[in-house]
PDB file of N, CA and C in Angstrom:
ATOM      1  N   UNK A   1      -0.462 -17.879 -78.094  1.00  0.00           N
ATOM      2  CA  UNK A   1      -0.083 -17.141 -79.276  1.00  0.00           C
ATOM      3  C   UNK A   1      -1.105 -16.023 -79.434  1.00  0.00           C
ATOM      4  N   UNK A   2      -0.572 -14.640 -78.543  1.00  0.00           N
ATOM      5  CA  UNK A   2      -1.563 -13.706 -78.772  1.00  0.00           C
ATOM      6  C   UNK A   2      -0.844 -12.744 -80.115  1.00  0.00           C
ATOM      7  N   UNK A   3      -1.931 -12.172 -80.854  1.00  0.00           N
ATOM      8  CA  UNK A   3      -1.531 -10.694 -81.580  1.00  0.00           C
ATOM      9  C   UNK A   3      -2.147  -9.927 -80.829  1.00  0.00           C
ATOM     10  N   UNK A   4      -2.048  -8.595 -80.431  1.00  0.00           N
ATOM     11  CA  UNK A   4      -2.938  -7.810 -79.964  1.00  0.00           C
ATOM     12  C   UNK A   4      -2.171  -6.525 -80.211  1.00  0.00           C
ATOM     13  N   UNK A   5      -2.377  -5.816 -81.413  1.00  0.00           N
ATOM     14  CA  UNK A   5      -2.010  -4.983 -82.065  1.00  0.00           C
ATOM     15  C   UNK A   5      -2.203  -3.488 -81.508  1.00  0.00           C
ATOM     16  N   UNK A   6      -3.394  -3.376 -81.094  1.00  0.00           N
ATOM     17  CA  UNK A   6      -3.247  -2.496 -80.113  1.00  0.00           C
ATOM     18  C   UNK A   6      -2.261  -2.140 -78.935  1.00  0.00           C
ATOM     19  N   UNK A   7      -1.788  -3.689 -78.203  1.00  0.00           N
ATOM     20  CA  UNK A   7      -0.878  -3.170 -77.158  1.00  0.00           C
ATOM     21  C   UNK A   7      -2.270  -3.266 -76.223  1.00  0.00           C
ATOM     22  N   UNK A   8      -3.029  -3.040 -75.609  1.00  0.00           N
ATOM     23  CA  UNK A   8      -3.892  -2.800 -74.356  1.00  0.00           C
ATOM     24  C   UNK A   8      -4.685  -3.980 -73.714  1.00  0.00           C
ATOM     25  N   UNK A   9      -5.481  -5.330 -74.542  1.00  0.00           N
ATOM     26  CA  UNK A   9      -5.857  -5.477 -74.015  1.00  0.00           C
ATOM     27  C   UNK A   9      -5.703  -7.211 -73.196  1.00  0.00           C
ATOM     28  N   UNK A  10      -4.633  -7.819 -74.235  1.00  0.00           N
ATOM     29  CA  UNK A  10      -4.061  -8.762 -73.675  1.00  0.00           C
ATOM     30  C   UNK A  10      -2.988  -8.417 -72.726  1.00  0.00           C
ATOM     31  N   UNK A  11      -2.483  -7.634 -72.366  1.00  0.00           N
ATOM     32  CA  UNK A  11      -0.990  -7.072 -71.698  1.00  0.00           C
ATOM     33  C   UNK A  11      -1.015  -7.835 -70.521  1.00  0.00           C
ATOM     34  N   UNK A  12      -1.891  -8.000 -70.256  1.00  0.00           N
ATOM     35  CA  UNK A  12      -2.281  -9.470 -68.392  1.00  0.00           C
ATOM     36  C   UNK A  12      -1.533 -10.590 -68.705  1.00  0.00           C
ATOM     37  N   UNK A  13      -1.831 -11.106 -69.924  1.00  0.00           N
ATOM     38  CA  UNK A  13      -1.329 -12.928 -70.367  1.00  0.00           C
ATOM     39  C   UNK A  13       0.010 -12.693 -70.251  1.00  0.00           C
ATOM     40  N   UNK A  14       1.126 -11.427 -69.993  1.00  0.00           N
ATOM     41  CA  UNK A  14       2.149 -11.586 -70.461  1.00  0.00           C
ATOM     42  C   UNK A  14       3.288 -12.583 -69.892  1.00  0.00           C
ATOM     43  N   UNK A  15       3.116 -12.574 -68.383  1.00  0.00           N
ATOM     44  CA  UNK A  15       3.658 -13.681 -67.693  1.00  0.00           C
ATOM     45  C   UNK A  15       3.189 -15.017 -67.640  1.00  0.00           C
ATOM     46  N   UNK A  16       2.161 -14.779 -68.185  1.00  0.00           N
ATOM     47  CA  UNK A  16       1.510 -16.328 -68.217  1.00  0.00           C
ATOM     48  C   UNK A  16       2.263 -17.816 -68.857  1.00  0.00           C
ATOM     49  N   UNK A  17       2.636 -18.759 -67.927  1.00  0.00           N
ATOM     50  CA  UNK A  17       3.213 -19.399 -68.641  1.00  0.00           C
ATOM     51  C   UNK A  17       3.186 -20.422 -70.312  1.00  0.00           C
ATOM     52  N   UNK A  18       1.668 -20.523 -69.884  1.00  0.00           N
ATOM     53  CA  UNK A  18       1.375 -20.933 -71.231  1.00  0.00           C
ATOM     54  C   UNK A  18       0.964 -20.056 -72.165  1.00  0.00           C
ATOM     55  N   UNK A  19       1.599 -18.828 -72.178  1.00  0.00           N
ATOM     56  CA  UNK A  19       1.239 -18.156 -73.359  1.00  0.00           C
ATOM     57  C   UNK A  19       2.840 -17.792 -74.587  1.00  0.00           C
ATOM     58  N   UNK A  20       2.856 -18.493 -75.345  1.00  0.00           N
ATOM     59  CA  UNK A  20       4.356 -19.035 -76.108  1.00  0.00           C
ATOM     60  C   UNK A  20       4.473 -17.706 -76.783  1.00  0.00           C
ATOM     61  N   UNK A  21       3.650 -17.279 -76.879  1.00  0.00           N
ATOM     62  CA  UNK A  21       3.987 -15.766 -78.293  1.00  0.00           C
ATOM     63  C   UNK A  21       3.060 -14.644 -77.724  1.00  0.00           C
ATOM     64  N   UNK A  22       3.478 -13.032 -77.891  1.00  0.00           N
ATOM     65  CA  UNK A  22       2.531 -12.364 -77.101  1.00  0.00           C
ATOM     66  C   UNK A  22       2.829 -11.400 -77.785  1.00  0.00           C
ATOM     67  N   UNK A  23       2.733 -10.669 -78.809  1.00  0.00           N
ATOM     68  CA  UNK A  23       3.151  -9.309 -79.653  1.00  0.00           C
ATOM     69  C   UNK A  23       1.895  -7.918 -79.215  1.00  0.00           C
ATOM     70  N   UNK A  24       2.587  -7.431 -78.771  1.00  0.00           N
ATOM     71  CA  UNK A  24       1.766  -5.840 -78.368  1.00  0.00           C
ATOM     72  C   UNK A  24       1.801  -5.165 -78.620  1.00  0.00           C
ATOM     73  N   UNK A  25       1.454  -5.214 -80.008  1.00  0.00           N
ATOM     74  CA  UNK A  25       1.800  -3.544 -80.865  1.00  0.00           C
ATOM     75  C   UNK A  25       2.908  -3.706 -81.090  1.00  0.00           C
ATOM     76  N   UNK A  26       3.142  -2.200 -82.229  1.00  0.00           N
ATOM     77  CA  UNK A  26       4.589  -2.477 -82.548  1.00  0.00           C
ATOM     78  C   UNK A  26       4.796  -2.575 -83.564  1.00  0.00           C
ATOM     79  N   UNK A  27       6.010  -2.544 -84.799  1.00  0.00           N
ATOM     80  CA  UNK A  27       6.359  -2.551 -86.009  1.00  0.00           C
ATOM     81  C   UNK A  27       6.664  -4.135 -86.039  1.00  0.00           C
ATOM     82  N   UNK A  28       6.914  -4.870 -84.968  1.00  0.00           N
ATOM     83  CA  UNK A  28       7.555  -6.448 -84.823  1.00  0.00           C
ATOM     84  C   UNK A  28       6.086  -7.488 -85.462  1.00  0.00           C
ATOM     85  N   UNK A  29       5.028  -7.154 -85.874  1.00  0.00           N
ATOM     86  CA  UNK A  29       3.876  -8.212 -86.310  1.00  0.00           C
ATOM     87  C   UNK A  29       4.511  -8.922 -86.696  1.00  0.00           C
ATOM     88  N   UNK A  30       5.305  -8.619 -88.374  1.00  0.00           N
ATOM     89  CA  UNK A  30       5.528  -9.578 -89.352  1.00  0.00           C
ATOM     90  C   UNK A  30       5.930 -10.583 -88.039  1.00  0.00           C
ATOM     91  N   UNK A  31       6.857 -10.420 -87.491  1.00  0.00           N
ATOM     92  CA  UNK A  31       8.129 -11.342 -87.066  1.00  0.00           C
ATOM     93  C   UNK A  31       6.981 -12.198 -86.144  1.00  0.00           C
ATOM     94  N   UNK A  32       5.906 -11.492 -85.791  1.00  0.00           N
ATOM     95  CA  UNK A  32       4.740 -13.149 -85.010  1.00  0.00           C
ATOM     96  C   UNK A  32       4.718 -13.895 -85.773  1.00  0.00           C
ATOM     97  N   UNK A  33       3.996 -13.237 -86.928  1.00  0.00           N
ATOM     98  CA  UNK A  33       3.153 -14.176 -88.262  1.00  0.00           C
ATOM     99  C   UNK A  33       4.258 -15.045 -88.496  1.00  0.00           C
ATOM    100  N   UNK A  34       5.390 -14.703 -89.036  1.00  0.00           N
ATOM    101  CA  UNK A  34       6.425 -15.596 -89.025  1.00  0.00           C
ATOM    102  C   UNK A  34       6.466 -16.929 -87.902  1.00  0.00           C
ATOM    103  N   UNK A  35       6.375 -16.619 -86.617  1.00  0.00           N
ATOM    104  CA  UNK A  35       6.645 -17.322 -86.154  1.00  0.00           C
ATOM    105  C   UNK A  35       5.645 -18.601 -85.518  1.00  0.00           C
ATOM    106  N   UNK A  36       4.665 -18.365 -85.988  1.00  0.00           N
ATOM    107  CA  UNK A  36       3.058 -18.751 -86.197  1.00  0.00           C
ATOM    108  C   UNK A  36       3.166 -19.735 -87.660  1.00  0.00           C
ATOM    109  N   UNK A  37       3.828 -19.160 -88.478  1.00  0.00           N
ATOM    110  CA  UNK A  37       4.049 -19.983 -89.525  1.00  0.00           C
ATOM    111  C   UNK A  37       5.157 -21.370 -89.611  1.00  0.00           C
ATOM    112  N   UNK A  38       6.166 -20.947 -88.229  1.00  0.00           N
ATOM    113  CA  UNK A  38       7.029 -21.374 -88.723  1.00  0.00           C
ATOM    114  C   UNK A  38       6.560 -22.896 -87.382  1.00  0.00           C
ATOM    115  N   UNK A  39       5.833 -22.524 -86.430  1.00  0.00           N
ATOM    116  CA  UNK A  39       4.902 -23.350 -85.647  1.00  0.00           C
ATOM    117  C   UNK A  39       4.772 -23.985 -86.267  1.00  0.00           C
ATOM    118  N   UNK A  40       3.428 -23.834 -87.099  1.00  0.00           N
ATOM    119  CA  UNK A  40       2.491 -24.852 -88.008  1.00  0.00           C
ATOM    120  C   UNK A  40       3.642 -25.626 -88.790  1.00  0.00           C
ATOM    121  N   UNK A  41       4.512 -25.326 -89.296  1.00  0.00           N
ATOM    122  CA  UNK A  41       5.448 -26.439 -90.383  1.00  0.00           C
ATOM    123  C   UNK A  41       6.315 -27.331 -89.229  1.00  0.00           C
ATOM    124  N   UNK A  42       6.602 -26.675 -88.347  1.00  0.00           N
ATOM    125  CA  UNK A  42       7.572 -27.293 -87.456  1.00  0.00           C
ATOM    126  C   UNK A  42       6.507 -28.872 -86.916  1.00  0.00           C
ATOM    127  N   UNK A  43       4.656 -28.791 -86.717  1.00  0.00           N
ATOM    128  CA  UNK A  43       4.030 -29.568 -86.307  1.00  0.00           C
ATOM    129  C   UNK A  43       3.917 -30.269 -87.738  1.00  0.00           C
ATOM    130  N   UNK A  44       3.767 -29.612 -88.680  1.00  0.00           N
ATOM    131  CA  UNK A  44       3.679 -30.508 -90.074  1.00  0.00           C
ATOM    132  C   UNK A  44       4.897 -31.473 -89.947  1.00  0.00           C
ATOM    133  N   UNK A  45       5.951 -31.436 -89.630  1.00  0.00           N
ATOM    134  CA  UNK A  45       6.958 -32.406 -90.027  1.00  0.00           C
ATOM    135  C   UNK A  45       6.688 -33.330 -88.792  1.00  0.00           C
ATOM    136  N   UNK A  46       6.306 -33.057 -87.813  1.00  0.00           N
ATOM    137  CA  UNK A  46       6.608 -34.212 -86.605  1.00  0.00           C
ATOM    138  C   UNK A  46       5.282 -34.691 -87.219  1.00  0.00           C
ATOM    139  N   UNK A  47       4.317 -34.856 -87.655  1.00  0.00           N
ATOM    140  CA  UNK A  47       3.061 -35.518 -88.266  1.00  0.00           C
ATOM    141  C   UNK A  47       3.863 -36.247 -89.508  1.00  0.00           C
ATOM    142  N   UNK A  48       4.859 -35.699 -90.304  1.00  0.00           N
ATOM    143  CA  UNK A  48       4.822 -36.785 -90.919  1.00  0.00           C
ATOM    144  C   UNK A  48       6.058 -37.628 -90.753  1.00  0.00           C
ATOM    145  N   UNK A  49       6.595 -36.966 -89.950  1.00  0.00           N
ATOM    146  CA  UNK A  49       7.726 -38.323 -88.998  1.00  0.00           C
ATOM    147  C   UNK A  49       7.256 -39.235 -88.743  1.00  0.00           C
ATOM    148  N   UNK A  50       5.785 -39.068 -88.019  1.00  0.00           N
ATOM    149  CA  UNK A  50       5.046 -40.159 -87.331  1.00  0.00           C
ATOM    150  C   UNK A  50       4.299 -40.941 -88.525  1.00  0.00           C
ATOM    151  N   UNK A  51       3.874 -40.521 -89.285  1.00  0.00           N
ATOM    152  CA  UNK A  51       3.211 -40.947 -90.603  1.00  0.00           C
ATOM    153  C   UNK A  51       4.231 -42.234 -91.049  1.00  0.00           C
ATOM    154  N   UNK A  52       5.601 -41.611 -91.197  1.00  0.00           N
ATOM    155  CA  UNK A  52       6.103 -42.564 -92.079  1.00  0.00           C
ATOM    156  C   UNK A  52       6.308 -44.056 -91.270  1.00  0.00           C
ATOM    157  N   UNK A  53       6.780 -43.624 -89.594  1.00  0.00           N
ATOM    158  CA  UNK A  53       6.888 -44.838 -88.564  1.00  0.00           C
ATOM    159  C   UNK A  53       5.610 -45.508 -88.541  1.00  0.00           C
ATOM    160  N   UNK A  54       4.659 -45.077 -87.993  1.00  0.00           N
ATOM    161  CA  UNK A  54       2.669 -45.448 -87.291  1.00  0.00           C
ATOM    162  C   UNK A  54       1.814 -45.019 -88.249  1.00  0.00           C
ATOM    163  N   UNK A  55       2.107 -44.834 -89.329  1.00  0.00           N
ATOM    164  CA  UNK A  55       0.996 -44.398 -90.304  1.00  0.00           C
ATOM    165  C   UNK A  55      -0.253 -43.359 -89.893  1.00  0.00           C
ATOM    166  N   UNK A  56       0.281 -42.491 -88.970  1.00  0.00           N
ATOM    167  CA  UNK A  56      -0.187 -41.428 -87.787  1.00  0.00           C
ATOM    168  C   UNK A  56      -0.746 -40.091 -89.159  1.00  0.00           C
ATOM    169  N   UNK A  57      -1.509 -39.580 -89.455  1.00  0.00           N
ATOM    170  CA  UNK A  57      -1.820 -38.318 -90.472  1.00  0.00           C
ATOM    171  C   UNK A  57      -2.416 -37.624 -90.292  1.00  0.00           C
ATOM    172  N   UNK A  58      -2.744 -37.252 -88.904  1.00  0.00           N
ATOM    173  CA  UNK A  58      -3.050 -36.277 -87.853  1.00  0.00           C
ATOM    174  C   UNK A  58      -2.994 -36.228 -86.510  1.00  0.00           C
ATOM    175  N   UNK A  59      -3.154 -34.272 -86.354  1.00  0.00           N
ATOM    176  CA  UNK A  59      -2.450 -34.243 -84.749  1.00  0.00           C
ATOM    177  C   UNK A  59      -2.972 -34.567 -83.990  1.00  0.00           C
ATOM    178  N   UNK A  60      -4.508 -35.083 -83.616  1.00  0.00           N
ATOM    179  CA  UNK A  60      -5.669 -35.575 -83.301  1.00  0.00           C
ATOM    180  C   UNK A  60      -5.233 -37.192 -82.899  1.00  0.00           C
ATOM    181  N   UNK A  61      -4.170 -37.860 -83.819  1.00  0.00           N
ATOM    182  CA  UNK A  61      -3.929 -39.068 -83.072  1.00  0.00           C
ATOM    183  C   UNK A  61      -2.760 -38.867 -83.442  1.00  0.00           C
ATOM    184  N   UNK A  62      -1.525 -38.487 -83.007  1.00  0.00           N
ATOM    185  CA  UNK A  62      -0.102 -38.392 -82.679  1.00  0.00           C
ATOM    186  C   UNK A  62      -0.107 -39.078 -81.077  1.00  0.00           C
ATOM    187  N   UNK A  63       0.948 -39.200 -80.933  1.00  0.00           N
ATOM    188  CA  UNK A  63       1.402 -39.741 -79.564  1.00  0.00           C
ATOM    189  C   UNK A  63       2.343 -38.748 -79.397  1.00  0.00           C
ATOM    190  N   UNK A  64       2.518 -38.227 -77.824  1.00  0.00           N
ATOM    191  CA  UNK A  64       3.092 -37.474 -77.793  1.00  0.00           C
ATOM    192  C   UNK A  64       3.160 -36.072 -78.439  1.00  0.00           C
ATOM    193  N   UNK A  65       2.096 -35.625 -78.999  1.00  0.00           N
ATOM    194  CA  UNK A  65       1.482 -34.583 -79.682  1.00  0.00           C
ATOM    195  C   UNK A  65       1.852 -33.495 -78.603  1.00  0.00           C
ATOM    196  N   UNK A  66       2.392 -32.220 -79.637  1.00  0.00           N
ATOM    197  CA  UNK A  66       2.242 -31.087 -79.172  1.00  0.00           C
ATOM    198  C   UNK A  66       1.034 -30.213 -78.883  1.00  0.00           C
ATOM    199  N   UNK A  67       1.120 -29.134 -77.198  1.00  0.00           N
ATOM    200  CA  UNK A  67      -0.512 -29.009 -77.096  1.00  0.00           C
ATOM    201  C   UNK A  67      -0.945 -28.313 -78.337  1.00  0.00           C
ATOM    202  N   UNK A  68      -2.782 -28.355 -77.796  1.00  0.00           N
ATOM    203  CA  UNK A  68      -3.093 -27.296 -78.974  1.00  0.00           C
ATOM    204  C   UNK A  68      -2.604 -25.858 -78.839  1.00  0.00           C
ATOM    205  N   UNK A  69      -2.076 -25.485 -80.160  1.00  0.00           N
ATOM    206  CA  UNK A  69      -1.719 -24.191 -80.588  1.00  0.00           C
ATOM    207  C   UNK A  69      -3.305 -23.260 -80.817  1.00  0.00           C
ATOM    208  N   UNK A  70      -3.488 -22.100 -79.876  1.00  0.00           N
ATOM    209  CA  UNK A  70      -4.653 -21.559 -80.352  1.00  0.00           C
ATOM    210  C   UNK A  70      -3.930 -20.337 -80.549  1.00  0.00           C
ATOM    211  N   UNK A  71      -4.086 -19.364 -81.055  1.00  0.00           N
ATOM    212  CA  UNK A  71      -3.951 -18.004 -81.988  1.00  0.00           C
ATOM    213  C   UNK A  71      -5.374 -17.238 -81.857  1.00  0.00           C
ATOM    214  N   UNK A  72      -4.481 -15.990 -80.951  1.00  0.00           N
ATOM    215  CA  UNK A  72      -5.688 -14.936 -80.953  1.00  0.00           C
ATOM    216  C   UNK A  72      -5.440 -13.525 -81.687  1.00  0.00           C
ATOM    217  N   UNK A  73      -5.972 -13.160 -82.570  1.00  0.00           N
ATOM    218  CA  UNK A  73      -5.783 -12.103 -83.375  1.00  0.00           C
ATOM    219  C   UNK A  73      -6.727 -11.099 -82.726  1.00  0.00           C
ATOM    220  N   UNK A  74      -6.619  -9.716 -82.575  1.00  0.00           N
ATOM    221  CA  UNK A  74      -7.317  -9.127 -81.759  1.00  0.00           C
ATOM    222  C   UNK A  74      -7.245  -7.913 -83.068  1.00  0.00           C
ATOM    223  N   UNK A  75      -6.528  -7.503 -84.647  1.00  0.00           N
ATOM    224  CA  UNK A  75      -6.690  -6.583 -85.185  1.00  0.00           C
ATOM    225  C   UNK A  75      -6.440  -7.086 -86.441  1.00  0.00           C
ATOM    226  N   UNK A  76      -7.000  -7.597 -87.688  1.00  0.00           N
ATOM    227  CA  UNK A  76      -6.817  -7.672 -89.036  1.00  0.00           C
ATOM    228  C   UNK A  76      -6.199  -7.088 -89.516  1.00  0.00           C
ATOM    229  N   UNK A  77      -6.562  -5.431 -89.907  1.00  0.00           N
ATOM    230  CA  UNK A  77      -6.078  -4.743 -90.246  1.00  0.00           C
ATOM    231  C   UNK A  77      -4.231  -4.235 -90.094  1.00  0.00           C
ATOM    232  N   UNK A  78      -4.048  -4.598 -88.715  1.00  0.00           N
ATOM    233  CA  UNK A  78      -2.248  -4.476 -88.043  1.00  0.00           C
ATOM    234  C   UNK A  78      -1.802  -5.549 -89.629  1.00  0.00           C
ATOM    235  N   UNK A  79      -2.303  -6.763 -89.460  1.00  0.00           N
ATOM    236  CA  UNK A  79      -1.499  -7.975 -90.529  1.00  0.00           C
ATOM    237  C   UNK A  79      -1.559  -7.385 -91.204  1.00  0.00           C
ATOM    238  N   UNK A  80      -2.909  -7.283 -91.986  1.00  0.00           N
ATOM    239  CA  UNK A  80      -2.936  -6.453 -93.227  1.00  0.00           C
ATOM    240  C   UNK A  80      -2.240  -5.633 -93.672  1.00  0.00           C
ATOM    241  N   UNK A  81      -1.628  -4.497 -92.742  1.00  0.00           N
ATOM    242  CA  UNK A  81      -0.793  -3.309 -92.840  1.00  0.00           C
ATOM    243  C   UNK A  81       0.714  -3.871 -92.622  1.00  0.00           C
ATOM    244  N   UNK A  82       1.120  -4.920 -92.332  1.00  0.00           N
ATOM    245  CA  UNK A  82       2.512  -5.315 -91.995  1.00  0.00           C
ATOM    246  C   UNK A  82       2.856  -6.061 -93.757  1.00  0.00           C
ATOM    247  N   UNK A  83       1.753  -6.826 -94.295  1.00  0.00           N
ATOM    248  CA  UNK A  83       2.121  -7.689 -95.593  1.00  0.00           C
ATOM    249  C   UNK A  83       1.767  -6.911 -96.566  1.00  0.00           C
ATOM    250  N   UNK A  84       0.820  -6.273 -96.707  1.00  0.00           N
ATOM    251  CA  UNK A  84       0.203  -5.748 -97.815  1.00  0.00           C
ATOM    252  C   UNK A  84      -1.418  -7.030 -98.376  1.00  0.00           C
ATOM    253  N   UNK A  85      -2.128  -5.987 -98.668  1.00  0.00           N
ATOM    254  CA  UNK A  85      -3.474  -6.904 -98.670  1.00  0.00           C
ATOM    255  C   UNK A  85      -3.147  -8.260 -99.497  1.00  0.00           C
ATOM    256  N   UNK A  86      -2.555  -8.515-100.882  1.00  0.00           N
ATOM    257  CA  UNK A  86      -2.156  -9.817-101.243  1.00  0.00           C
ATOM    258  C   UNK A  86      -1.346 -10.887-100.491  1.00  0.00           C
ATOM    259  N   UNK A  87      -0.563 -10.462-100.273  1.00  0.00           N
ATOM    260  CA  UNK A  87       0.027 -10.951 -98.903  1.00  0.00           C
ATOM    261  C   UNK A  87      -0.060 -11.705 -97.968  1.00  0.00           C
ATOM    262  N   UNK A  88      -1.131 -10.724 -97.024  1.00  0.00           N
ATOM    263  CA  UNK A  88      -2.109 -11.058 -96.345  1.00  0.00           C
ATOM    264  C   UNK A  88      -2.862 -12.112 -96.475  1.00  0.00           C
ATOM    265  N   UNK A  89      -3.690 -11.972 -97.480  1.00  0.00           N
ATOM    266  CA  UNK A  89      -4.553 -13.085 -97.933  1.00  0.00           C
ATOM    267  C   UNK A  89      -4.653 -13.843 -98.288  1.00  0.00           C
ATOM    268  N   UNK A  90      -3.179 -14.373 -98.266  1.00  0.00           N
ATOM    269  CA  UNK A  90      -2.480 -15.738 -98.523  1.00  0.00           C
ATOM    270  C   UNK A  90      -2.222 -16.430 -97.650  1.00  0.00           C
ATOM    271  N   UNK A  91      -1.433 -15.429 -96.489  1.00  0.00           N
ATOM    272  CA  UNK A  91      -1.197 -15.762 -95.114  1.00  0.00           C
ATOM    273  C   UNK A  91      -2.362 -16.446 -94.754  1.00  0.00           C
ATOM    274  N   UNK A  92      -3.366 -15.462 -94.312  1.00  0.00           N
ATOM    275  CA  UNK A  92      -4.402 -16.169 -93.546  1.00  0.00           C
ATOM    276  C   UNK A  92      -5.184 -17.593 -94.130  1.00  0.00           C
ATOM    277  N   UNK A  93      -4.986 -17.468 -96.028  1.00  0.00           N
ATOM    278  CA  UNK A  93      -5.497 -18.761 -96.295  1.00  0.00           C
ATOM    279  C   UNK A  93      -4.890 -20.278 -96.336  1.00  0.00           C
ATOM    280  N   UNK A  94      -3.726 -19.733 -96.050  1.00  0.00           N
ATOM    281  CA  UNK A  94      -2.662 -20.851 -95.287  1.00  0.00           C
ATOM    282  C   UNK A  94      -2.685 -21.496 -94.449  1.00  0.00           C
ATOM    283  N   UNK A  95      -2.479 -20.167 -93.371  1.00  0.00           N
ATOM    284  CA  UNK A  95      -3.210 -20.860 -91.909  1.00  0.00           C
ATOM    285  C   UNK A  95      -3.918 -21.258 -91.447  1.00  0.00           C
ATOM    286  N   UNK A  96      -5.027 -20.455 -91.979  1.00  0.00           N
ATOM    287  CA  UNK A  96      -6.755 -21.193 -91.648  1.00  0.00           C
ATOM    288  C   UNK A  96      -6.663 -22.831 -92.230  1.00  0.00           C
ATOM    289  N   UNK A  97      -6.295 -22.691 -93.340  1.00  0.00           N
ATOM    290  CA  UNK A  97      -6.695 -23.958 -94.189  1.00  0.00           C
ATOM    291  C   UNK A  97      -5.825 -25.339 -93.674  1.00  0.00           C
ATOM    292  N   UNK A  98      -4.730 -24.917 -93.200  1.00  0.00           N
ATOM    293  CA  UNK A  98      -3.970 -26.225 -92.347  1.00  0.00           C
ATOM    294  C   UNK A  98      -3.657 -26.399 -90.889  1.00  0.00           C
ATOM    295  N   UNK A  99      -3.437 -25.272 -90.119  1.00  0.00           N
ATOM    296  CA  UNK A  99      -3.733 -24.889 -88.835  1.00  0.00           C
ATOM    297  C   UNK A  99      -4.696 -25.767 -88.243  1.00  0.00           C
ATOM    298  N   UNK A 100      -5.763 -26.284 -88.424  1.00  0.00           N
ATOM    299  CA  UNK A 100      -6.101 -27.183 -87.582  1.00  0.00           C
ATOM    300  C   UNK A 100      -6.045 -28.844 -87.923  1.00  0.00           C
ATOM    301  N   UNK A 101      -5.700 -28.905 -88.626  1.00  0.00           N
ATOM    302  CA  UNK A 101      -4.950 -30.326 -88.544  1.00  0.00           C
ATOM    303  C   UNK A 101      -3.430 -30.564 -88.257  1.00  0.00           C
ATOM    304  N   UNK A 102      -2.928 -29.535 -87.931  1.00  0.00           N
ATOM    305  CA  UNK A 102      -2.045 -29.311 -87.378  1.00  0.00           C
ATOM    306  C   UNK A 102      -2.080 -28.952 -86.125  1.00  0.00           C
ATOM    307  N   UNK A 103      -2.998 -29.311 -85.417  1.00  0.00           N
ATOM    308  CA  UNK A 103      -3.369 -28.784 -83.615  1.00  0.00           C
ATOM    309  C   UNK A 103      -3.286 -27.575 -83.257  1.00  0.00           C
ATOM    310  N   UNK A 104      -4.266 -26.423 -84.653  1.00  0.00           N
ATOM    311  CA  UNK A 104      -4.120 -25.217 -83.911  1.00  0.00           C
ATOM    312  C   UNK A 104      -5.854 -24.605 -84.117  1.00  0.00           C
ATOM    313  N   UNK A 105      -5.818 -23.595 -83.582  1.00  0.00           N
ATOM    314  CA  UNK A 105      -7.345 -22.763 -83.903  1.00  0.00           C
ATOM    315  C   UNK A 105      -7.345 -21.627 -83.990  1.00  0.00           C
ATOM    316  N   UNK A 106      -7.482 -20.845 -84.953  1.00  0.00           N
ATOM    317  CA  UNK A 106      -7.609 -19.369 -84.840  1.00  0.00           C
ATOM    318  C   UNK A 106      -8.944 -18.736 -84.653  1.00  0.00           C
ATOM    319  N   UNK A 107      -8.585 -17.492 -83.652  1.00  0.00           N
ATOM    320  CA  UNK A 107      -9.760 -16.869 -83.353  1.00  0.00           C
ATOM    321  C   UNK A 107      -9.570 -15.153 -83.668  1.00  0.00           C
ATOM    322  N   UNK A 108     -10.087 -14.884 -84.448  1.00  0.00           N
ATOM    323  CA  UNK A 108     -10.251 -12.853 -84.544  1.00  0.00           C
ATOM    324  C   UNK A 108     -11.025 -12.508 -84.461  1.00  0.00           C
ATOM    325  N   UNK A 109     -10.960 -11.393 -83.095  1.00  0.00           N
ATOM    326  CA  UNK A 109     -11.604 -10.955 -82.598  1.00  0.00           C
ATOM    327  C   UNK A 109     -11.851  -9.134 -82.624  1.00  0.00           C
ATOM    328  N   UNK A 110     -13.212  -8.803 -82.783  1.00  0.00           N
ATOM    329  CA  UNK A 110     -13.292  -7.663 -83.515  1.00  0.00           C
ATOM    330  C   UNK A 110     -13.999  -6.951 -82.117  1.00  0.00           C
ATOM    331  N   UNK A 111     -14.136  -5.905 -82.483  1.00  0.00           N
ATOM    332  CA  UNK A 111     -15.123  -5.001 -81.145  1.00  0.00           C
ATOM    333  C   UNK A 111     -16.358  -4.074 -81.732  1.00  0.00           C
ATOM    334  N   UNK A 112     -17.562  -4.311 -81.350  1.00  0.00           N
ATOM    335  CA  UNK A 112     -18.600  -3.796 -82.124  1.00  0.00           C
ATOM    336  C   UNK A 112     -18.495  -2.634 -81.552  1.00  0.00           C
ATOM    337  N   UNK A 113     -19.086  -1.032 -83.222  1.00  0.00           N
ATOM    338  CA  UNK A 113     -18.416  -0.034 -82.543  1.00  0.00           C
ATOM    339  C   UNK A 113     -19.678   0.657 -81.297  1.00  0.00           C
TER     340      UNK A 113
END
């Protein structure tokens, strides 16, 4: 699950098979974030499928667990500019805040100038 808003410097991963999401620039962000969101709920429900059978309440001990989801953000600002800063800052406190108990990790990555 790459963002790379620029377009330039993930463009290698694109055939890669394990890479599930790959947005390169473009007016299409929202429609990652979306689908990054819609990840994380899709792993929220098989956690509590398993919850209600094995008393299972994380992805850490699921059986049959989906891999880890990692998320690479390569430009803030692109999100930022696709939601609007409130928006935004909901998004990310969403994700951050359940994303890894949900078997994922986010990483943003900046470039010193």
């Amino acid at each position: 699950w790459i963002i790379d808003s620029k377009g330039i410097d993930w463009g290698i991963w694109k055939n890669e098979a394990h890479v599930k999401l790959l947005h390169l620039g473009g007016e299409n962000v929202k429609d990652a974030m979306e689908k990054i969101t819609e990840e994380r709920v899709r792993r929220g429900k098989l956690i509590e499928e398993q919850q209600a059978s094995t008393g299972v309440r994380s992805w850490a001990k699921m059986k049959n667990r989906p891999p880890l989801m990692v998320v690479i953000v390569t430009e803030l600002t692109a999100l930022q500019g696709a939601l609007g800063k409130a928006a935004f800052e909901q998004w990310m406190a969403e994700e951050l805040t359940q994303m890894r108990a949900f078997g994922g990790l986010f990483f943003v990555l900046s470039r010193m100038p």
